[in-house]
PDB file of N, CA and C in Angstrom:
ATOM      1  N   UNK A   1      31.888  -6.335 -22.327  1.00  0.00           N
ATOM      2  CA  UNK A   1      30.564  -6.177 -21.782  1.00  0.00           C
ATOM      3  C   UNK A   1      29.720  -5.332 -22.725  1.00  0.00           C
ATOM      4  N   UNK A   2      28.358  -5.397 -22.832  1.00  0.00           N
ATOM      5  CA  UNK A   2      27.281  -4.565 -23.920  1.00  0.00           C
ATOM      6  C   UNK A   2      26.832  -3.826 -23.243  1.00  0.00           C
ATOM      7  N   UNK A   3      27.154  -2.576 -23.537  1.00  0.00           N
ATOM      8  CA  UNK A   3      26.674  -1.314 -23.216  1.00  0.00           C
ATOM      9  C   UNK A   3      25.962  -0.576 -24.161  1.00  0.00           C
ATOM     10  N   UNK A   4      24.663  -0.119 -23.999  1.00  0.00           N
ATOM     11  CA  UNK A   4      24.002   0.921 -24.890  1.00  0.00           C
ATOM     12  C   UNK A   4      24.647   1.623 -25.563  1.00  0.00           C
ATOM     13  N   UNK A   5      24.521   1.816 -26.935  1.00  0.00           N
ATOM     14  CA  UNK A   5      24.624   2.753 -28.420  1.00  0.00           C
ATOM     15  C   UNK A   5      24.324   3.883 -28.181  1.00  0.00           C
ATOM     16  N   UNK A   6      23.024   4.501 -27.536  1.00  0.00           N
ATOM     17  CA  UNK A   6      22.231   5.416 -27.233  1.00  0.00           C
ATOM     18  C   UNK A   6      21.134   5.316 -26.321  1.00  0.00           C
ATOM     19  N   UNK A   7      20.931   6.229 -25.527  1.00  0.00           N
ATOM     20  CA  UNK A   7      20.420   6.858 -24.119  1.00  0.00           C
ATOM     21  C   UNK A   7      18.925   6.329 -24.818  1.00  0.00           C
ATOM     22  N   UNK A   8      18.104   5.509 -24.229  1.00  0.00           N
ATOM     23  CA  UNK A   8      16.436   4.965 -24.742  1.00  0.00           C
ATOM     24  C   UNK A   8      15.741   6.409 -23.860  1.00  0.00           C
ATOM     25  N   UNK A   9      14.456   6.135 -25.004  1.00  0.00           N
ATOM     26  CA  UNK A   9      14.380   7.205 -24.810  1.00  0.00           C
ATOM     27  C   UNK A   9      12.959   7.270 -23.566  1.00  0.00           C
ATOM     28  N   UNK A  10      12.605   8.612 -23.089  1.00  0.00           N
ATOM     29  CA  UNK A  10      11.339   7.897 -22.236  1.00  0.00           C
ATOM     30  C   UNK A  10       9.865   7.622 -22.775  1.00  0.00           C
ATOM     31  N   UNK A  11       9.894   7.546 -23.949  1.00  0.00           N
ATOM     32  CA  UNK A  11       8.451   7.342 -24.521  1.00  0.00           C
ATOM     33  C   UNK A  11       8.946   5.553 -24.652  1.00  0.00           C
ATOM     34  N   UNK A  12       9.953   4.916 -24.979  1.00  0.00           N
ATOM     35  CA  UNK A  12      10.381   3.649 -25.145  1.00  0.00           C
ATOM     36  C   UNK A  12      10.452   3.442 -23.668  1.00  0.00           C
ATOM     37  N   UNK A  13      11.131   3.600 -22.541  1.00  0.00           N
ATOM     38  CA  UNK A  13      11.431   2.858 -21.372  1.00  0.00           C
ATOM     39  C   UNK A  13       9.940   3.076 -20.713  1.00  0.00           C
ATOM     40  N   UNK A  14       9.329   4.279 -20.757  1.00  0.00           N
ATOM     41  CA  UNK A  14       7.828   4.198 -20.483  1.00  0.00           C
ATOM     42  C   UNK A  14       6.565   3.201 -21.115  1.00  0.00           C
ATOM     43  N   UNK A  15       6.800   2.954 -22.551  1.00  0.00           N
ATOM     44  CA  UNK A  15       6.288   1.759 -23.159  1.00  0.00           C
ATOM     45  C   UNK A  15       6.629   0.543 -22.178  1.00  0.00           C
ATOM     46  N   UNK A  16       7.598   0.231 -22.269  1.00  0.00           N
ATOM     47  CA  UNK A  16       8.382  -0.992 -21.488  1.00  0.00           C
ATOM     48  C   UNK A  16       7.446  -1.351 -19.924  1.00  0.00           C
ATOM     49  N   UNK A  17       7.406   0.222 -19.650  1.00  0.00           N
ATOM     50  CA  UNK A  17       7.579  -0.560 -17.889  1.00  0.00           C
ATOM     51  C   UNK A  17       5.682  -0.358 -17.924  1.00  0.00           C
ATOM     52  N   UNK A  18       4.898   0.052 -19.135  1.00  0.00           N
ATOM     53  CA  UNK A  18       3.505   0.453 -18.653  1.00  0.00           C
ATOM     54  C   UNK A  18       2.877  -1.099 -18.254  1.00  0.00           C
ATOM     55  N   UNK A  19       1.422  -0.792 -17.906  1.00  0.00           N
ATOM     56  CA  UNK A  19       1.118  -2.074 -17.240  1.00  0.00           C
ATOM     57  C   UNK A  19      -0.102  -3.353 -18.400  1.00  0.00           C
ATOM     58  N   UNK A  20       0.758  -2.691 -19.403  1.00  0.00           N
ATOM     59  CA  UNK A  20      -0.058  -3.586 -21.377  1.00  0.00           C
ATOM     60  C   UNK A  20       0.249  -5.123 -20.925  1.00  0.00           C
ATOM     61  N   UNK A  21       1.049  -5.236 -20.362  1.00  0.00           N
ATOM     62  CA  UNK A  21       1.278  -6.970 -20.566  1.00  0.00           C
ATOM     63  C   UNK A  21       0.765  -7.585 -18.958  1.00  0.00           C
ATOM     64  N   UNK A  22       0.007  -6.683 -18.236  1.00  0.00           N
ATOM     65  CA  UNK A  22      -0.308  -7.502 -17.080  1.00  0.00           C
ATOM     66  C   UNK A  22      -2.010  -8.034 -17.204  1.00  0.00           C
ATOM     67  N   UNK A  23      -1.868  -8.937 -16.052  1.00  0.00           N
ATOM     68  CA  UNK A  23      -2.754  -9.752 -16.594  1.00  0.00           C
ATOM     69  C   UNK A  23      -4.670  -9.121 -16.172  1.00  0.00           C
ATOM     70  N   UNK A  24      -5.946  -9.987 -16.497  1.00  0.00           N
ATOM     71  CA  UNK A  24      -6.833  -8.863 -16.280  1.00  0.00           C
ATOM     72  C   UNK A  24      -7.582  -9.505 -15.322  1.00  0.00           C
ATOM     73  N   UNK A  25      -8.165  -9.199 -15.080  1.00  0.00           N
ATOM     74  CA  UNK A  25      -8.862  -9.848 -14.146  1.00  0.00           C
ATOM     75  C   UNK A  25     -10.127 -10.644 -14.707  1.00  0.00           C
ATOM     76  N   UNK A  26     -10.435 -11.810 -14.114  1.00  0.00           N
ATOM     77  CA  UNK A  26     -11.118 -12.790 -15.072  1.00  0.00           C
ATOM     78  C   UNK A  26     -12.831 -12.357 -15.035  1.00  0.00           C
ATOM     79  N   UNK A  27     -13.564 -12.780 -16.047  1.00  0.00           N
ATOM     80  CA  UNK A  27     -14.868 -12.422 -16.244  1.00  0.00           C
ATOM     81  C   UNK A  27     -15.512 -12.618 -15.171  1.00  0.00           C
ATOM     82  N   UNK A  28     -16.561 -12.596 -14.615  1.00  0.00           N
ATOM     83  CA  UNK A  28     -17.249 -13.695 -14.485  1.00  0.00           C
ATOM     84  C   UNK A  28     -19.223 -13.035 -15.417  1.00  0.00           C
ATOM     85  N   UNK A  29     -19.909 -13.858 -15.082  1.00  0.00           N
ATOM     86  CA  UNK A  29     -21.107 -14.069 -15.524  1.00  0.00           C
ATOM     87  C   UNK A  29     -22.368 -14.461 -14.299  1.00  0.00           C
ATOM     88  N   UNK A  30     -23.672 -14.057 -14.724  1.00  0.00           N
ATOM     89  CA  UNK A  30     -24.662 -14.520 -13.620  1.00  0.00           C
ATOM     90  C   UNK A  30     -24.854 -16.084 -14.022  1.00  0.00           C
ATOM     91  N   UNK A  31     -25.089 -17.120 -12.919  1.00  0.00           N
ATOM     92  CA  UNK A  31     -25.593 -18.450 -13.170  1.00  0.00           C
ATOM     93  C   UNK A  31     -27.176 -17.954 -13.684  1.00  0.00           C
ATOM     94  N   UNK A  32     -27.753 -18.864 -14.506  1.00  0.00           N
ATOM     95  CA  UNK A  32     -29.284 -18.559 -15.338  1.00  0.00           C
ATOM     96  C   UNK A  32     -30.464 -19.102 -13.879  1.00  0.00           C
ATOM     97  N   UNK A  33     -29.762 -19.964 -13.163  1.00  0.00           N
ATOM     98  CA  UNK A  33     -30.818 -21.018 -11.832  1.00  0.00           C
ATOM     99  C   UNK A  33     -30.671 -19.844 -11.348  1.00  0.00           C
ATOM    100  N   UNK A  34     -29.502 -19.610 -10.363  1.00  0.00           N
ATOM    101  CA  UNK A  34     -29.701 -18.609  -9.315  1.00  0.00           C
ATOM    102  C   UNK A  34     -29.538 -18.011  -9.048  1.00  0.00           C
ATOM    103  N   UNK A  35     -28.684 -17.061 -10.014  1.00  0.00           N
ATOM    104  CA  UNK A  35     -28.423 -15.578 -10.174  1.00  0.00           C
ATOM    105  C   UNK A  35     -26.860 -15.121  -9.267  1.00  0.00           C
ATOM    106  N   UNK A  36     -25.883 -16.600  -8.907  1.00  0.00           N
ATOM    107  CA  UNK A  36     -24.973 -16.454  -8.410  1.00  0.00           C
ATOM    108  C   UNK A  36     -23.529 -15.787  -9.725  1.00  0.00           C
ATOM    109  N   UNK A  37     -22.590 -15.372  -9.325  1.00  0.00           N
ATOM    110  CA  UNK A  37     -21.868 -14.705  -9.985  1.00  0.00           C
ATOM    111  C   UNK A  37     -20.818 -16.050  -9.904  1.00  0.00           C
ATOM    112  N   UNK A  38     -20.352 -16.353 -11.460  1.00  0.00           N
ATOM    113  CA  UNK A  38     -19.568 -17.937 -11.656  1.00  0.00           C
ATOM    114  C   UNK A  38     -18.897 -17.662 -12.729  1.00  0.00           C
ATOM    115  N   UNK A  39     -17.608 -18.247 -13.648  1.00  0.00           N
ATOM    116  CA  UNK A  39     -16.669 -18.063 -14.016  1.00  0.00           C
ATOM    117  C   UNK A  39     -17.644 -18.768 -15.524  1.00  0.00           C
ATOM    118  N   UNK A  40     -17.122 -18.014 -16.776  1.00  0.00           N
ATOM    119  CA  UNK A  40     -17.857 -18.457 -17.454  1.00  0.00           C
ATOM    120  C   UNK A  40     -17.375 -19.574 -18.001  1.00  0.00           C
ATOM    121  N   UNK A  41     -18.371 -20.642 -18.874  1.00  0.00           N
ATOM    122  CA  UNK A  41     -17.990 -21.798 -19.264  1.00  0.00           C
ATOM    123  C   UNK A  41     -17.504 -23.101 -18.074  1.00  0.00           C
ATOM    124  N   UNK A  42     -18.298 -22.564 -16.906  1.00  0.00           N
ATOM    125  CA  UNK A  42     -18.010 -23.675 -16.177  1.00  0.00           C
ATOM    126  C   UNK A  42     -19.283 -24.091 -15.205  1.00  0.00           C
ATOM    127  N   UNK A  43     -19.097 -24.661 -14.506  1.00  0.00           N
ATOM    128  CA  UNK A  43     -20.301 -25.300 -13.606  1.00  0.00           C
ATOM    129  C   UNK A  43     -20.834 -24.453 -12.514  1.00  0.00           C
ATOM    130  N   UNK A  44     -21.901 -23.951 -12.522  1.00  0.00           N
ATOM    131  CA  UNK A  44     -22.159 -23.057 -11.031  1.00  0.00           C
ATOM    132  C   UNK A  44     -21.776 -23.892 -10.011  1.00  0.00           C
ATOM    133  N   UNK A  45     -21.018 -23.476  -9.002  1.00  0.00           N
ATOM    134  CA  UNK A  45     -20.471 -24.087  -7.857  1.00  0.00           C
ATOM    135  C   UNK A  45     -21.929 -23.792  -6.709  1.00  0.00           C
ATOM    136  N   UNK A  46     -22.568 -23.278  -6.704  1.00  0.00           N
ATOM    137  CA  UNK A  46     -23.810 -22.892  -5.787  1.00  0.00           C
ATOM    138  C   UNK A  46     -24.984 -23.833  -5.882  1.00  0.00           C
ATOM    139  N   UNK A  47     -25.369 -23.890  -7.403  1.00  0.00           N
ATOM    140  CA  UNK A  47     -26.463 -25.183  -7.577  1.00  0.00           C
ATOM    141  C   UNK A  47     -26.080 -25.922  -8.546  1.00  0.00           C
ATOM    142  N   UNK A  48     -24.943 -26.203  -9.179  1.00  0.00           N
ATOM    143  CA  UNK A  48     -24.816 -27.255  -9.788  1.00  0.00           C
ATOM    144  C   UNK A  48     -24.987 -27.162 -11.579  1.00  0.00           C
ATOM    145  N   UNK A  49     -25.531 -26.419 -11.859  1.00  0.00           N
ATOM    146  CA  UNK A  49     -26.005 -26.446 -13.410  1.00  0.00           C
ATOM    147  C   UNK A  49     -25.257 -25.521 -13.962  1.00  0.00           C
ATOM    148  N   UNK A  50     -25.480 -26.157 -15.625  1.00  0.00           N
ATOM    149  CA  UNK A  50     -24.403 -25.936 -16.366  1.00  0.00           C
ATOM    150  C   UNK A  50     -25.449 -25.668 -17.734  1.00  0.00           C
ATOM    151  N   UNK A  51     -25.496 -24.701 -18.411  1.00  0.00           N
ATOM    152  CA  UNK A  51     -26.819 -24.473 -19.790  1.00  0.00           C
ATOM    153  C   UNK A  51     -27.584 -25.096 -19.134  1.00  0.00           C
ATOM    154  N   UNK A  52     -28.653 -24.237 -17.940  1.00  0.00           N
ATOM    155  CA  UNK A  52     -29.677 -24.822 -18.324  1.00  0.00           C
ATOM    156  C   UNK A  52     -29.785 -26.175 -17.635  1.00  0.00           C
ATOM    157  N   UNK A  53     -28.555 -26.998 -17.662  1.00  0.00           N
ATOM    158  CA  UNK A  53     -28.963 -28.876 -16.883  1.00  0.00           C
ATOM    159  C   UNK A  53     -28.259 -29.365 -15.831  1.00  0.00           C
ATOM    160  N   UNK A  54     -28.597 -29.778 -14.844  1.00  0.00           N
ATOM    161  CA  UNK A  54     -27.850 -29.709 -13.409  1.00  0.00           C
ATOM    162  C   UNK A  54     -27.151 -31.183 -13.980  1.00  0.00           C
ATOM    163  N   UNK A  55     -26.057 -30.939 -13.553  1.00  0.00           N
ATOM    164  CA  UNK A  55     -25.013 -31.410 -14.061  1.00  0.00           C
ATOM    165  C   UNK A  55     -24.074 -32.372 -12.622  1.00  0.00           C
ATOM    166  N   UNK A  56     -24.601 -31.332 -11.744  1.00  0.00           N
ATOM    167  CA  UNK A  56     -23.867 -32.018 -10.149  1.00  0.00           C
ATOM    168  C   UNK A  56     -24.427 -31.465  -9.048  1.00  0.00           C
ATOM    169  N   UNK A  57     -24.998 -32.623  -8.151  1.00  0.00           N
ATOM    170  CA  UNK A  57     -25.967 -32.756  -7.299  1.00  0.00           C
ATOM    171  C   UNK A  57     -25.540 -32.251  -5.876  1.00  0.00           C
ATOM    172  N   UNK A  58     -25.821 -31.042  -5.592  1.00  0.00           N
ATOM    173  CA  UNK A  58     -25.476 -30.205  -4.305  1.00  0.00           C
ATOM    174  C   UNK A  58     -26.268 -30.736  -3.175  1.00  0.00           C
ATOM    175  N   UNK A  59     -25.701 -30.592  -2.503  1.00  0.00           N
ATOM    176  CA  UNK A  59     -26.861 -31.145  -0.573  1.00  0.00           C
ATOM    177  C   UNK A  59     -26.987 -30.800   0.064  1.00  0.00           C
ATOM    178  N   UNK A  60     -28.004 -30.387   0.582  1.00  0.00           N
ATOM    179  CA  UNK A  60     -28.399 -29.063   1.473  1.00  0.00           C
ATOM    180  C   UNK A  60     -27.854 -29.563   2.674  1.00  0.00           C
ATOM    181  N   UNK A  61     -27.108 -29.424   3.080  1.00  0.00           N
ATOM    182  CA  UNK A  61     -26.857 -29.610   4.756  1.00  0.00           C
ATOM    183  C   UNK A  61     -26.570 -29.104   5.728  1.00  0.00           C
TER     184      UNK A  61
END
């Protein structure tokens, strides 16, 4: 069985367990139409537009 050489030390097992490799929380950005808060590089889900050009036709209902 493999057993440790030497006792790690706590600046190494503290590296290890800190929280560097977790993940971040994603951007977001204002839409330019309506000032809704939307994930960048994608379609405002509220009115539809995408740079500037409505892209997909929402319905008021």
């Amino acid at each position: 069985m493999a057993v440790p050489k030497r006792k790690t030390s706590k600046a190494r097992r503290d590296k290890r367990r800190s929280s560097v490799w977790k993940l971040d929380v994603p951007a977001f950005s204002k839409c330019t139409q309506c000032g809704e808060l939307k994930l960048p590089h994608r379609v405002c889900s509220e009115c539809g537009f995408y740079k500037g050009q409505q892209v997909l036709i929402k319905n008021e209902a």
